[in-house]
C-alpha atoms as a PDB file:
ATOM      1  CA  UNK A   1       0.000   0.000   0.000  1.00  0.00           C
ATOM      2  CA  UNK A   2       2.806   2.142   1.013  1.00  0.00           C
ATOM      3  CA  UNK A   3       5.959   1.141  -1.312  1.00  0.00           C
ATOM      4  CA  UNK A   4       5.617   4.288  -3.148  1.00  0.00           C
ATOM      5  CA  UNK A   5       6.377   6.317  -0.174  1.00  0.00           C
ATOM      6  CA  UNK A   6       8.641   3.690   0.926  1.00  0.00           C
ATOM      7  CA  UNK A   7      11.186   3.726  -2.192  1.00  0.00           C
ATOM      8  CA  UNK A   8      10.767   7.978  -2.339  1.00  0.00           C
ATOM      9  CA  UNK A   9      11.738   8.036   1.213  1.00  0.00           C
ATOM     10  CA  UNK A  10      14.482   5.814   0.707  1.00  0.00           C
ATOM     11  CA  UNK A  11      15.299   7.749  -2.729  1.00  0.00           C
ATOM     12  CA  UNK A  12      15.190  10.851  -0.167  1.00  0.00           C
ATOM     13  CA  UNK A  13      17.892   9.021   2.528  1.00  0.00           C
ATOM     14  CA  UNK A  14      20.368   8.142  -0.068  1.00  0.00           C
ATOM     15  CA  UNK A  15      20.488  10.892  -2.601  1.00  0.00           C
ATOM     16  CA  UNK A  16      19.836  14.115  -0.196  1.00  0.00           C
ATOM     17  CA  UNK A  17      21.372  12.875   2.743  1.00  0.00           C
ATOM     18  CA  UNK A  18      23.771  10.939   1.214  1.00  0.00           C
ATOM     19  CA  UNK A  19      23.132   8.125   3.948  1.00  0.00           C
ATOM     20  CA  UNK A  20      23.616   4.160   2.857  1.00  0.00           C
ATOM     21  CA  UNK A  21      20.156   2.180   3.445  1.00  0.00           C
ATOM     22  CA  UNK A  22      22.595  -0.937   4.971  1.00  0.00           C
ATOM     23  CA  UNK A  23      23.908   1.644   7.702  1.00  0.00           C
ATOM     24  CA  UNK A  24      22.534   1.583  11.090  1.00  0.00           C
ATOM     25  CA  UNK A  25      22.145   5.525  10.664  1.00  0.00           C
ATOM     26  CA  UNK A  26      20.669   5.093   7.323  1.00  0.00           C
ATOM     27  CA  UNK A  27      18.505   2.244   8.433  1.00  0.00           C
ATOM     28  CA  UNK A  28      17.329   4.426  10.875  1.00  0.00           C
ATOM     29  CA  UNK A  29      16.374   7.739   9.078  1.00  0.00           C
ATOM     30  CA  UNK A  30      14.369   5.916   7.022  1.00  0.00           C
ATOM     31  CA  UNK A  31      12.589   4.251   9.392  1.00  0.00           C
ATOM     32  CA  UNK A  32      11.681   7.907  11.284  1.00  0.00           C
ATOM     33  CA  UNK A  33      10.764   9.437   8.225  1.00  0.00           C
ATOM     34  CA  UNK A  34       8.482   6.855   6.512  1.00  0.00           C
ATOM     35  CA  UNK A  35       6.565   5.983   9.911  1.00  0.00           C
ATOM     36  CA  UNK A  36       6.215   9.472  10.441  1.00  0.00           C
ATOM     37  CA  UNK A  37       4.463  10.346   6.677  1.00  0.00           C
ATOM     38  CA  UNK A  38       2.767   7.062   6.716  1.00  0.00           C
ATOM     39  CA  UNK A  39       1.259   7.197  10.040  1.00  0.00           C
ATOM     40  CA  UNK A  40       0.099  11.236   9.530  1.00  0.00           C
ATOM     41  CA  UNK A  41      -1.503  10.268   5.937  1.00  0.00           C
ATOM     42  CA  UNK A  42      -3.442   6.892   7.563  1.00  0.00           C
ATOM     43  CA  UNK A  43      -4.065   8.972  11.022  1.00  0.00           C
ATOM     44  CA  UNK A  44      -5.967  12.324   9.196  1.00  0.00           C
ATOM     45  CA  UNK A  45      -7.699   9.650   7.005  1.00  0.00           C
ATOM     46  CA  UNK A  46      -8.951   7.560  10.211  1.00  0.00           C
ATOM     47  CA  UNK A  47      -9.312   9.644  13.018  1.00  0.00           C
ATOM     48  CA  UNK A  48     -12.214  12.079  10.490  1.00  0.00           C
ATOM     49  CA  UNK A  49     -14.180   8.822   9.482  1.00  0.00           C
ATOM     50  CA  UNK A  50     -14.270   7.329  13.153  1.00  0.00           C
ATOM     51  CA  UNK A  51     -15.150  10.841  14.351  1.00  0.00           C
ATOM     52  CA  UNK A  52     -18.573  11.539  12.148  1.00  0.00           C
ATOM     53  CA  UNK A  53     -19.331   8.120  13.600  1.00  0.00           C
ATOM     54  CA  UNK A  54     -18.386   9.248  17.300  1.00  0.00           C
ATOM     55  CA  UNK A  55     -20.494  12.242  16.402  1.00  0.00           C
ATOM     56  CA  UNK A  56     -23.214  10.153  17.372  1.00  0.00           C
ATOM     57  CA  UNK A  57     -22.166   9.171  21.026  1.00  0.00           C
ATOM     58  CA  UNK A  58     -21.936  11.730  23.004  1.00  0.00           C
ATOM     59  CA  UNK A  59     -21.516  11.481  26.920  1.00  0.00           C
ATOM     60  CA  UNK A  60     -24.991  11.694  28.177  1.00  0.00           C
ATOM     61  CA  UNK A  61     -26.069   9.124  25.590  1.00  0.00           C
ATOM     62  CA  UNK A  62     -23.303   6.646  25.595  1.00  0.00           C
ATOM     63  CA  UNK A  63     -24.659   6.628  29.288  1.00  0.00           C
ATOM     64  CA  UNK A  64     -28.719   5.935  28.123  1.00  0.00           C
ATOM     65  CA  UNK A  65     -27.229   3.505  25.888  1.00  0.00           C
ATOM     66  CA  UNK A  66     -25.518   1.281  28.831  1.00  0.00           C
ATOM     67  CA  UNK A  67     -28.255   1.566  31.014  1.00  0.00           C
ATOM     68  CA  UNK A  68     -30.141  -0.356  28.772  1.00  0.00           C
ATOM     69  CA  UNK A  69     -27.946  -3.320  28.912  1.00  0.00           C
ATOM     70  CA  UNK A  70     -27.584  -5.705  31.614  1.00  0.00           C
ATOM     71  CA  UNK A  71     -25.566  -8.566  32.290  1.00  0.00           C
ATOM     72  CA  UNK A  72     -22.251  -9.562  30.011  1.00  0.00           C
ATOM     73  CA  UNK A  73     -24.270  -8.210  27.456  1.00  0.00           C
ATOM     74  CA  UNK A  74     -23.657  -4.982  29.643  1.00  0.00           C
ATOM     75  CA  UNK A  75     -20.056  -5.192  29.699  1.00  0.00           C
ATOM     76  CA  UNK A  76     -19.414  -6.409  25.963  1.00  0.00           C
ATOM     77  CA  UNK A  77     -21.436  -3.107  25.072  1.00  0.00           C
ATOM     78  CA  UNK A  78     -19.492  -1.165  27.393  1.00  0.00           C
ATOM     79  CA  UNK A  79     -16.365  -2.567  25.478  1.00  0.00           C
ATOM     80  CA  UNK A  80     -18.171  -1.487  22.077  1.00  0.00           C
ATOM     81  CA  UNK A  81     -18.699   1.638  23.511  1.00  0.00           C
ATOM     82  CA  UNK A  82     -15.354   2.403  24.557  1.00  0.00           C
ATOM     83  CA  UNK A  83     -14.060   1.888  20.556  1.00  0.00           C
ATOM     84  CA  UNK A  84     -15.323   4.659  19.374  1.00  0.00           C
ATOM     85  CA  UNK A  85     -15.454   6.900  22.863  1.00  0.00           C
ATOM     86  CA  UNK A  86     -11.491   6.768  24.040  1.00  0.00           C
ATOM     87  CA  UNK A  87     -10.868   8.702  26.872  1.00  0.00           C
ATOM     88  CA  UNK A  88      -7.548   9.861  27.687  1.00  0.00           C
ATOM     89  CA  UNK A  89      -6.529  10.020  31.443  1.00  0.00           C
ATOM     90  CA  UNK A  90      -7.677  13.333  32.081  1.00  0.00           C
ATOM     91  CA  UNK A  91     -11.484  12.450  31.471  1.00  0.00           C
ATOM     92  CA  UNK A  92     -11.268   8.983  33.355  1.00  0.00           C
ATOM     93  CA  UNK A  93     -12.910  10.848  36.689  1.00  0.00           C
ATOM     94  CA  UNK A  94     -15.393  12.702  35.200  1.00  0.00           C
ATOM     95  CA  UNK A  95     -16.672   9.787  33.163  1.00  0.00           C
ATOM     96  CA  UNK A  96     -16.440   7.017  35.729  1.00  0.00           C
ATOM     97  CA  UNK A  97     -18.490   9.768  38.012  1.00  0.00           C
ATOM     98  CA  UNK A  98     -20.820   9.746  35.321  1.00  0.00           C
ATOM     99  CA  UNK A  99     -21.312   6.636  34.493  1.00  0.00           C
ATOM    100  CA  UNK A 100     -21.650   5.472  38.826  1.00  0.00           C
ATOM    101  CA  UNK A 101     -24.546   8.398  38.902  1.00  0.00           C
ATOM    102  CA  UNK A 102     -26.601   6.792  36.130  1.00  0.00           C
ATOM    103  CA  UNK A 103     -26.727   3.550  37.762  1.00  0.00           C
ATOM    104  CA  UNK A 104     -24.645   1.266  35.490  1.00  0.00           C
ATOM    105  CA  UNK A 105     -23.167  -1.469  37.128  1.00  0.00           C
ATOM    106  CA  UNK A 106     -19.471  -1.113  38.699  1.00  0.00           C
ATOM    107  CA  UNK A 107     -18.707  -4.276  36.100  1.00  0.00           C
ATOM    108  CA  UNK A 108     -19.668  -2.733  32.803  1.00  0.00           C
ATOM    109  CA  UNK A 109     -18.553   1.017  33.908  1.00  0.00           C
ATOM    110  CA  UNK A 110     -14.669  -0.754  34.114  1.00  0.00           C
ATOM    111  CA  UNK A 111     -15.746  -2.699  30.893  1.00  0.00           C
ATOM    112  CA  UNK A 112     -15.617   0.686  29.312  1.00  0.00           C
ATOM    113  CA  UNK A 113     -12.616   2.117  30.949  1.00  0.00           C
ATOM    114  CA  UNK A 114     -10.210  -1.284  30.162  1.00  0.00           C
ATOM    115  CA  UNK A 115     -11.150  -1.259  26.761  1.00  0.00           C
ATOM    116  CA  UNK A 116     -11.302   2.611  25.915  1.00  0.00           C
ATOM    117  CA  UNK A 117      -7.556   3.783  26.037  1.00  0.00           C
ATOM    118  CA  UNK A 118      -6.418   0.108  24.760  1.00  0.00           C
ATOM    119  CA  UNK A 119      -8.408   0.323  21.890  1.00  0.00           C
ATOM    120  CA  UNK A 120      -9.098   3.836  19.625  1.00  0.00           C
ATOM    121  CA  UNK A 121      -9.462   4.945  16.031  1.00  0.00           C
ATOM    122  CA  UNK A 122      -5.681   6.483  16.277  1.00  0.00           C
ATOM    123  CA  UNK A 123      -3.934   2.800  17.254  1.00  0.00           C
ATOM    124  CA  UNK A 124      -5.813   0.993  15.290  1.00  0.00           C
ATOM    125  CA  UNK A 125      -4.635   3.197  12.366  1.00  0.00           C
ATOM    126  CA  UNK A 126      -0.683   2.895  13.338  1.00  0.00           C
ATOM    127  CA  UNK A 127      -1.513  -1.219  13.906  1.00  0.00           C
ATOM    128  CA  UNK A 128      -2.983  -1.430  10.642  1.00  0.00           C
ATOM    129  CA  UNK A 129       0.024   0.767   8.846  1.00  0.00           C
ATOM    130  CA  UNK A 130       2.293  -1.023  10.700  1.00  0.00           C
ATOM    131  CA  UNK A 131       1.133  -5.529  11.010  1.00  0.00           C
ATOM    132  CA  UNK A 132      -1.433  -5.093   8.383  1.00  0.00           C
ATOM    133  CA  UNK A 133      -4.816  -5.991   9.070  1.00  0.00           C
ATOM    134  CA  UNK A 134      -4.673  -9.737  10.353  1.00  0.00           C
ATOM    135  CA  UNK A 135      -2.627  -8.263  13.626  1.00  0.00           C
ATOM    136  CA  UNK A 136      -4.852  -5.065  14.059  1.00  0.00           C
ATOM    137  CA  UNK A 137      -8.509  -7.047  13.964  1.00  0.00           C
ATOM    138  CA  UNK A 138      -7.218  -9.311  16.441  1.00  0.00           C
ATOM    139  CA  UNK A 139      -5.583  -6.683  18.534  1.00  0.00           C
ATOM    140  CA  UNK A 140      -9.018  -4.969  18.743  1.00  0.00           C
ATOM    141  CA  UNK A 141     -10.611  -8.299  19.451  1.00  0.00           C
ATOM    142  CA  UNK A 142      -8.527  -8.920  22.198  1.00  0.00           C
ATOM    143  CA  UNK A 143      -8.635  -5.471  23.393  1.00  0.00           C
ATOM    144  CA  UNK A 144     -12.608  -6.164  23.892  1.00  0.00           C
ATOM    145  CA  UNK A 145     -12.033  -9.328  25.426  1.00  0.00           C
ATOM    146  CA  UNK A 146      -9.897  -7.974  28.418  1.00  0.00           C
ATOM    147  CA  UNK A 147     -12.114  -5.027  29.189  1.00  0.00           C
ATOM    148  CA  UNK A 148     -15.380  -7.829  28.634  1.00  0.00           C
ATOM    149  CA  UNK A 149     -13.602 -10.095  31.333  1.00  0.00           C
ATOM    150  CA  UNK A 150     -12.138  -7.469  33.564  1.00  0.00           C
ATOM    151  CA  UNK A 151     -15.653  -6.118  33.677  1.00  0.00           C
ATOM    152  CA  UNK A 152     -17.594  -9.487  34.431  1.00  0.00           C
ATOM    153  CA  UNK A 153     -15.022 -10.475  37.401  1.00  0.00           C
ATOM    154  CA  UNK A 154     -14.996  -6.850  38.571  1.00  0.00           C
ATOM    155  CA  UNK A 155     -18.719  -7.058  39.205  1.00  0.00           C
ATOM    156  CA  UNK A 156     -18.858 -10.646  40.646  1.00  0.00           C
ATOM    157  CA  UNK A 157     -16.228  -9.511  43.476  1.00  0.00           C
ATOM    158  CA  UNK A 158     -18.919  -6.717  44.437  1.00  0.00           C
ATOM    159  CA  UNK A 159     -16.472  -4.188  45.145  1.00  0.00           C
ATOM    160  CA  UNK A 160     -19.088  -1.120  45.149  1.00  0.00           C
ATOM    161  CA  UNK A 161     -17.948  -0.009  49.021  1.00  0.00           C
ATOM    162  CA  UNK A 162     -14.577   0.556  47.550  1.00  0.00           C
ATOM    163  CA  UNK A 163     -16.202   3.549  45.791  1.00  0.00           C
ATOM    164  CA  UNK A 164     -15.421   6.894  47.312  1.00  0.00           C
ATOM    165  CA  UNK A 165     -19.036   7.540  48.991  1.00  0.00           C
ATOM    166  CA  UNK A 166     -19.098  11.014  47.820  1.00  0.00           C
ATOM    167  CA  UNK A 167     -19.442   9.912  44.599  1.00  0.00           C
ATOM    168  CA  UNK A 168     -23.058   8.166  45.064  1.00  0.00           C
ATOM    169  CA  UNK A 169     -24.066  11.434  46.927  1.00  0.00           C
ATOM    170  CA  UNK A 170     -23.296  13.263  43.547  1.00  0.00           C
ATOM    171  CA  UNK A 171     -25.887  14.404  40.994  1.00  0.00           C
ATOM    172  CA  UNK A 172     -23.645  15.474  37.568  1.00  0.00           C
ATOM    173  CA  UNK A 173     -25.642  18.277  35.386  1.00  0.00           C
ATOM    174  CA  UNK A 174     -26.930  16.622  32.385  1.00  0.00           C
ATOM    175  CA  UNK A 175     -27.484  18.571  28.763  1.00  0.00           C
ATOM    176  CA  UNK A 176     -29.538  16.794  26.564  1.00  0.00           C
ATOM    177  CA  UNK A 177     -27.787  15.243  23.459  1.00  0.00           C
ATOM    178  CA  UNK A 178     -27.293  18.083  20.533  1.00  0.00           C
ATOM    179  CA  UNK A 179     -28.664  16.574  17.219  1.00  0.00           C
ATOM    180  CA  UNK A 180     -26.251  17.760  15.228  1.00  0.00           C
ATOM    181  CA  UNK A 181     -26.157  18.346  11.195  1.00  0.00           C
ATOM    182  CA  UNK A 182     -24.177  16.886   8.802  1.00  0.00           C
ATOM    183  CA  UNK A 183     -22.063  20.033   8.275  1.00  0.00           C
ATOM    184  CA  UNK A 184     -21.703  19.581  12.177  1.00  0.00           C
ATOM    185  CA  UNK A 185     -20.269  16.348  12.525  1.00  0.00           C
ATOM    186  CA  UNK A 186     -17.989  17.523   9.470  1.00  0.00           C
ATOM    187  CA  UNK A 187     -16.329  20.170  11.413  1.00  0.00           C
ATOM    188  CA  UNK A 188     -16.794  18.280  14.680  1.00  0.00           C
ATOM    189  CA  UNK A 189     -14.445  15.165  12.836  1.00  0.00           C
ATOM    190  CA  UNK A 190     -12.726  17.948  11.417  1.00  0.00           C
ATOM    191  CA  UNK A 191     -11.755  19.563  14.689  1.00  0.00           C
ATOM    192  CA  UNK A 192     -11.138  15.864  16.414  1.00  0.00           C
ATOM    193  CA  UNK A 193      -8.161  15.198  13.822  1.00  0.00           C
ATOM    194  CA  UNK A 194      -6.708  18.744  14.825  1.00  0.00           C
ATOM    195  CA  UNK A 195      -7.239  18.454  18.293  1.00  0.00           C
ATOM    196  CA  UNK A 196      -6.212  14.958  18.378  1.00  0.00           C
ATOM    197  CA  UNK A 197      -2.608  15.774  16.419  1.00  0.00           C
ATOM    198  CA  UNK A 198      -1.866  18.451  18.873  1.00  0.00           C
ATOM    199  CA  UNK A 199      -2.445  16.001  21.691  1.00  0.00           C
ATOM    200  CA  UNK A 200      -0.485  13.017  20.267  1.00  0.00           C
ATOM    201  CA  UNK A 201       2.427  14.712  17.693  1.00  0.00           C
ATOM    202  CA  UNK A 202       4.923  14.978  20.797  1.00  0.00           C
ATOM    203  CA  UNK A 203       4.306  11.126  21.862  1.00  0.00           C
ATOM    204  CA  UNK A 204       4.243  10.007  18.206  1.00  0.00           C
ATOM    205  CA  UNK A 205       7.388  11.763  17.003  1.00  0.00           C
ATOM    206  CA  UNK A 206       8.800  10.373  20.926  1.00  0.00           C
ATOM    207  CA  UNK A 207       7.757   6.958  20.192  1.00  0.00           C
ATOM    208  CA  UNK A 208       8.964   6.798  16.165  1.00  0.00           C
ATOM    209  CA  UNK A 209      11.926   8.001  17.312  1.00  0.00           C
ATOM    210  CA  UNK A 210      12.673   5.562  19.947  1.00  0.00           C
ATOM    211  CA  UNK A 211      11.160   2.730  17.470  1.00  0.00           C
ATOM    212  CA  UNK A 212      14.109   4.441  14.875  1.00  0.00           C
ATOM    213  CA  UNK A 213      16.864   4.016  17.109  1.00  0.00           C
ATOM    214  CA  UNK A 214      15.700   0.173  18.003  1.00  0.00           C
ATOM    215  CA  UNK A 215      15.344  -0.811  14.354  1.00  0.00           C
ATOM    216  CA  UNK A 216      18.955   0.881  13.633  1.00  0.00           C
ATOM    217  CA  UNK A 217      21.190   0.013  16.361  1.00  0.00           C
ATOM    218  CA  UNK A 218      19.288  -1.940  19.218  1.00  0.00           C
ATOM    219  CA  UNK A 219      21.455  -5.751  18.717  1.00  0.00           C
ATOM    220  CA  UNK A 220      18.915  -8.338  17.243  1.00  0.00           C
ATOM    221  CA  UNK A 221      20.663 -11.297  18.768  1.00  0.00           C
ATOM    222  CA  UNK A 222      20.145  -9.904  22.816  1.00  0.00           C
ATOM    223  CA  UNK A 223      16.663  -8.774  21.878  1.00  0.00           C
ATOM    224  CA  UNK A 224      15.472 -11.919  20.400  1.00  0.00           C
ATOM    225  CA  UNK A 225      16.880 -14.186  23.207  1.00  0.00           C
ATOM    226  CA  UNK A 226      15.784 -12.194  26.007  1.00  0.00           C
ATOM    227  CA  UNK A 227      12.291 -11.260  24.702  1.00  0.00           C
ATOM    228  CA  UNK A 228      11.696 -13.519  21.650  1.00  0.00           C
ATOM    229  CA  UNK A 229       8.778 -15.352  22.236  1.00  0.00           C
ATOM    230  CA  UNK A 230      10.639 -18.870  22.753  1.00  0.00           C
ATOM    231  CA  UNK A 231      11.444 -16.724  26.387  1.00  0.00           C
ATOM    232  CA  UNK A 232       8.753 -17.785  29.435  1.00  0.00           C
ATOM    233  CA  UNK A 233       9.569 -14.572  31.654  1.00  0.00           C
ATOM    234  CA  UNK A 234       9.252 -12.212  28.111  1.00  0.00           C
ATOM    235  CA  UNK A 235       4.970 -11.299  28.602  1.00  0.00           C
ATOM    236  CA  UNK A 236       5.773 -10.980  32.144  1.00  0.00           C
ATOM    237  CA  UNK A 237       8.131  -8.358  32.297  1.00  0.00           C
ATOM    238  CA  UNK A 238       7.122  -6.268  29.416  1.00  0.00           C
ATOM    239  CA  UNK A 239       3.766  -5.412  31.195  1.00  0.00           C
ATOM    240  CA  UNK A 240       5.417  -5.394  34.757  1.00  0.00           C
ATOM    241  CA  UNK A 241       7.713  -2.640  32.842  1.00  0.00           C
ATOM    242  CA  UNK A 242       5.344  -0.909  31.327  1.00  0.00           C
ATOM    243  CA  UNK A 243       2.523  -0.415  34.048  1.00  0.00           C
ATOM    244  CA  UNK A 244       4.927   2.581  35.626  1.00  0.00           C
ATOM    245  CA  UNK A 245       5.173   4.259  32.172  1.00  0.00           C
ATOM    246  CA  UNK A 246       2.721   6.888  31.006  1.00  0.00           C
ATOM    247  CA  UNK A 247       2.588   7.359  27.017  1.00  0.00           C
ATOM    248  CA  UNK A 248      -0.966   6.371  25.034  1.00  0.00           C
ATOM    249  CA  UNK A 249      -0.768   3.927  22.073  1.00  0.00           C
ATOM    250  CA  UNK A 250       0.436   6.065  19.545  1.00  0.00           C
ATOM    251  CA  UNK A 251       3.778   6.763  21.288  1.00  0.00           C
ATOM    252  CA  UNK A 252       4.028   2.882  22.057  1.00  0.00           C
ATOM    253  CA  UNK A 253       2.961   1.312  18.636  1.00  0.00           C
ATOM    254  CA  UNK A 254       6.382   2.262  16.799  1.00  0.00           C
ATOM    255  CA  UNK A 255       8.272   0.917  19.610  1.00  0.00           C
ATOM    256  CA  UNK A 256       6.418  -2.385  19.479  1.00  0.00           C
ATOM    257  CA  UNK A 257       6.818  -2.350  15.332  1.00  0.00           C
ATOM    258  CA  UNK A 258      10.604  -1.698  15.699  1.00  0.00           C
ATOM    259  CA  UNK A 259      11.030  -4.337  18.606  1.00  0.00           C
ATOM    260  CA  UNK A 260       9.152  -7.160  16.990  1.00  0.00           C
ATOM    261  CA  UNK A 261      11.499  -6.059  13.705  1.00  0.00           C
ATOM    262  CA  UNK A 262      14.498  -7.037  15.959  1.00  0.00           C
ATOM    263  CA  UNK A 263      13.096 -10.408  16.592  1.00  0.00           C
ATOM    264  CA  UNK A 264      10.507  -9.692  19.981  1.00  0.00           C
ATOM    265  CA  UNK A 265       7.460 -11.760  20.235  1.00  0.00           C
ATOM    266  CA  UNK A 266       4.693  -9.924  18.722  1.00  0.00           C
ATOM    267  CA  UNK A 267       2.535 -10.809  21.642  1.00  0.00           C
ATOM    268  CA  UNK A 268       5.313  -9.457  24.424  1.00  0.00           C
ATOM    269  CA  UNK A 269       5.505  -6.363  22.306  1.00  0.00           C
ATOM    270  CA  UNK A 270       1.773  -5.965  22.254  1.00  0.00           C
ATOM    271  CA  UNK A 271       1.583  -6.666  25.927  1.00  0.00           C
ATOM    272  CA  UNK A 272       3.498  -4.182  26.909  1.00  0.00           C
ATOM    273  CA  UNK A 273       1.825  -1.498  24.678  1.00  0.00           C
ATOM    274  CA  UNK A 274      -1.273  -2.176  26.092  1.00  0.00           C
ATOM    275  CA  UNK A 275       0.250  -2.440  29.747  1.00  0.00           C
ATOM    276  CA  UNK A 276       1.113   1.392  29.689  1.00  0.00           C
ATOM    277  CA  UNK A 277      -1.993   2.566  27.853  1.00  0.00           C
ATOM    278  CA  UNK A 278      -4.579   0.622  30.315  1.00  0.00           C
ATOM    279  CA  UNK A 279      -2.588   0.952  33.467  1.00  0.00           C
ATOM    280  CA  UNK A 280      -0.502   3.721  33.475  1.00  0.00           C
ATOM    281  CA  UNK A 281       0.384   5.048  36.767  1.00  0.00           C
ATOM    282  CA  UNK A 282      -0.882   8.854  36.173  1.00  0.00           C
ATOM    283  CA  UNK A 283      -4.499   6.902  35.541  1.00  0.00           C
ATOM    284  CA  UNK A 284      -4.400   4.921  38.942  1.00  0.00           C
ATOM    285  CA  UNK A 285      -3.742   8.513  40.343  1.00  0.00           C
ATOM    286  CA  UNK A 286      -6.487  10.265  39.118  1.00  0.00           C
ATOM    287  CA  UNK A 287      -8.915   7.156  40.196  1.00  0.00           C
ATOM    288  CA  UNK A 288      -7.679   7.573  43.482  1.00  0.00           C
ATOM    289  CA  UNK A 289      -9.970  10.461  43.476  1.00  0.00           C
ATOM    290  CA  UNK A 290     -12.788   8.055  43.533  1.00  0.00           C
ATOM    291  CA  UNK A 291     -11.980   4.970  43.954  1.00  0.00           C
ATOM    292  CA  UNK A 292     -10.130   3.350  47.271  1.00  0.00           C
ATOM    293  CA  UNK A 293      -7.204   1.550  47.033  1.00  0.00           C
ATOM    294  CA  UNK A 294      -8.417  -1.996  47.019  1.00  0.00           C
ATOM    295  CA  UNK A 295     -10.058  -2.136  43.687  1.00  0.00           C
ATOM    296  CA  UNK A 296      -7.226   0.153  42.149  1.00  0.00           C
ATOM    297  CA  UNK A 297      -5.066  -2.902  43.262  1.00  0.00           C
ATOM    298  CA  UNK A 298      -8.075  -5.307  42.330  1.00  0.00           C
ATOM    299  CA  UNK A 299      -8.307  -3.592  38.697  1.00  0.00           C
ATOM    300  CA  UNK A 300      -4.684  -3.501  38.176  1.00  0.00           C
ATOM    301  CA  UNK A 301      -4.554  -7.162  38.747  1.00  0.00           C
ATOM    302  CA  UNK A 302      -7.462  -8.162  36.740  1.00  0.00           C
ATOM    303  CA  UNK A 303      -6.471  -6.149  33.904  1.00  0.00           C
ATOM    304  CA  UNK A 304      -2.537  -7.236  34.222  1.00  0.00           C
ATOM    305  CA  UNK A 305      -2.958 -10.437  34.727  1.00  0.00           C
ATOM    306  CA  UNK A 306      -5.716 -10.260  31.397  1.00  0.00           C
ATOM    307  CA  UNK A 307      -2.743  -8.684  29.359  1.00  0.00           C
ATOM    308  CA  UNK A 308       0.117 -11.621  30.090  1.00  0.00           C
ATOM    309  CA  UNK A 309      -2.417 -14.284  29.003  1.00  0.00           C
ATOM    310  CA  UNK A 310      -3.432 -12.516  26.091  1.00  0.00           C
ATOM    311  CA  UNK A 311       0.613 -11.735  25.336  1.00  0.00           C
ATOM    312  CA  UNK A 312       1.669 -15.347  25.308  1.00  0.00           C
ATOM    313  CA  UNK A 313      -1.757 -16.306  23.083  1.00  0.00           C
ATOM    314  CA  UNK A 314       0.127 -13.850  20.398  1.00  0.00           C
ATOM    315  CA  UNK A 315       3.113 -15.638  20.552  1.00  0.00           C
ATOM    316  CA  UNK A 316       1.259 -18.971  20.528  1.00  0.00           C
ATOM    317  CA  UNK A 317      -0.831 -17.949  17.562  1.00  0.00           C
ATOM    318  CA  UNK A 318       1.569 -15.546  15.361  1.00  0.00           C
END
């Protein structure tokens, strides 16, 4: 799909930078530049289409919408839900308060905030540029799955006491869903792919970066015995490592593609990239603020322990 820009980059790292392709600097330019272009073409593309359709799911009725659910049905819904609705850290408080005050179930309201940051319009773009779409279906497959399960054992533990009280006490304004126009949800998607690039461009160009300087110089021989999937431990430690990280999937995908380049499991890669962007640290801190520290533990587990399993299926299956 891409070769075009693929050969004019690489026309671009020999001729005006004078670089060899078989260099490890060479190897390496090319690999910034072409993620970079590629990514930003597949991202505006993406992020405007999935937009008009998040047009349609506001707040206040991606709420209605899960109250009328119960059961796993409930939670698989949630998981739905949290596709096309990705919340970034910063709006994890205000929507979990939300979503306790309309009486959804504990279960299906962490359903929704497993799968949400895992799973988004924006990583599923740099999956599909980057595995192609056999790797990106079943990344957003499994993605469901975890929040689905973390959801259902979540709400058989009964864990609502470890809610801050305050937060049953509070009634949250609610506006009425806008019905919006279809020169609306143009400049609404239009406005979602600018605000989302000036959100995500430092993380990206962080991540592509890092992912350059793995594919160039990182020694495939170390990488591949100590995290190739043929290693038990591999699953383990990437999402042990990455739970004290804080970057969102964009920043993490071209670290994963460069890695699993170098010979790392494709599942301990993806582990780990879902790791940080379901359990980053800066999250659990801003749930503190209403939830106690028993089910942060109890949700970090769940979710964790979700990851490895899925991890070593990868490696198992791919």
């Amino acid at each position: 799909m891409f070769h075009w820009l693929y050969n004019l980059v690489e026309l671009l790292v020999e001729k005006v930078f004078g670089l060899s392709m078989e260099s490890n600097v060479g190897s390496s330019v090319h690999f910034f530049f072409y993620d970079t272009i590629k990514i930003l073409i597949l991202l505006g593309i993406m992020i405007f289409l999935i937009s008009y359709v998040r047009s349609y799911f506001p707040p206040e009725r991606t709420k209605k919408i899960l109250g009328n659910f119960k059961g796993i049905g409930g939670n698989f819904m949630a998981s739905l839900l949290g596709i096309v609705t990705p919340f970034c850290s910063c709006s994890s408080v205000p929507l979990f308060i939300g979503f306790v005050e309309a009486g959804i179930p504990l279960g299906v309201t962490f359903s929704f905030l497993i799968t949400s940051p895992i799973v988004n319009e924006a990583a599923f773009t740099i999956l599909l540029a980057a595995f192609g779409l056999k790797i990106s279906l079943i990344y957003v497959v499994t993605g469901v799955v975890v929040g689905v399960i973390g959801g259902i054992i979540i709400n058989s533990l009964h864990m609502e006491s470890y809610v801050e009280e305050y937060v049953y006490q509070l009634k949250m304004k609610e506006k009425p869903p806008e019905e919006l126009t279809r020169e609306d949800r143009i400049n609404f998607s239009i406005q979602n792919v600018s605000d989302i690039f000036k959100r995500i461009w430092l993380f990206l160009i962080i991540g592509i970066g890092i992912g350059a300087l793995i594919h160039g110089w990182a020694p495939e021989h170390i990488l591949s015995k100590y995290a190739g999937p043929d290693n038990p431990f591999a699953v383990f430690v990437a999402v042990i490592s990455g739970i004290p990280l804080y970057s969102n999937a964009l920043g993490t995908i071209p670290i994963a593609e460069a890695l699993i380049k170098k010979g790392v499991g494709i599942g301990t890669a993806l582990s780990f990239m879902m790791a940080v962007t379901a359990l980053s640290a800066p999250e659990m801190i801003l749930l503190r603020k209403v939830i106690k520290p028993r089910l942060i533990a109890t949700f970090v587990a769940i979710t964790g322990t979700s990851i490895i399993i899925v991890g070593y299926l990868f490696n198992i299956i791919l």
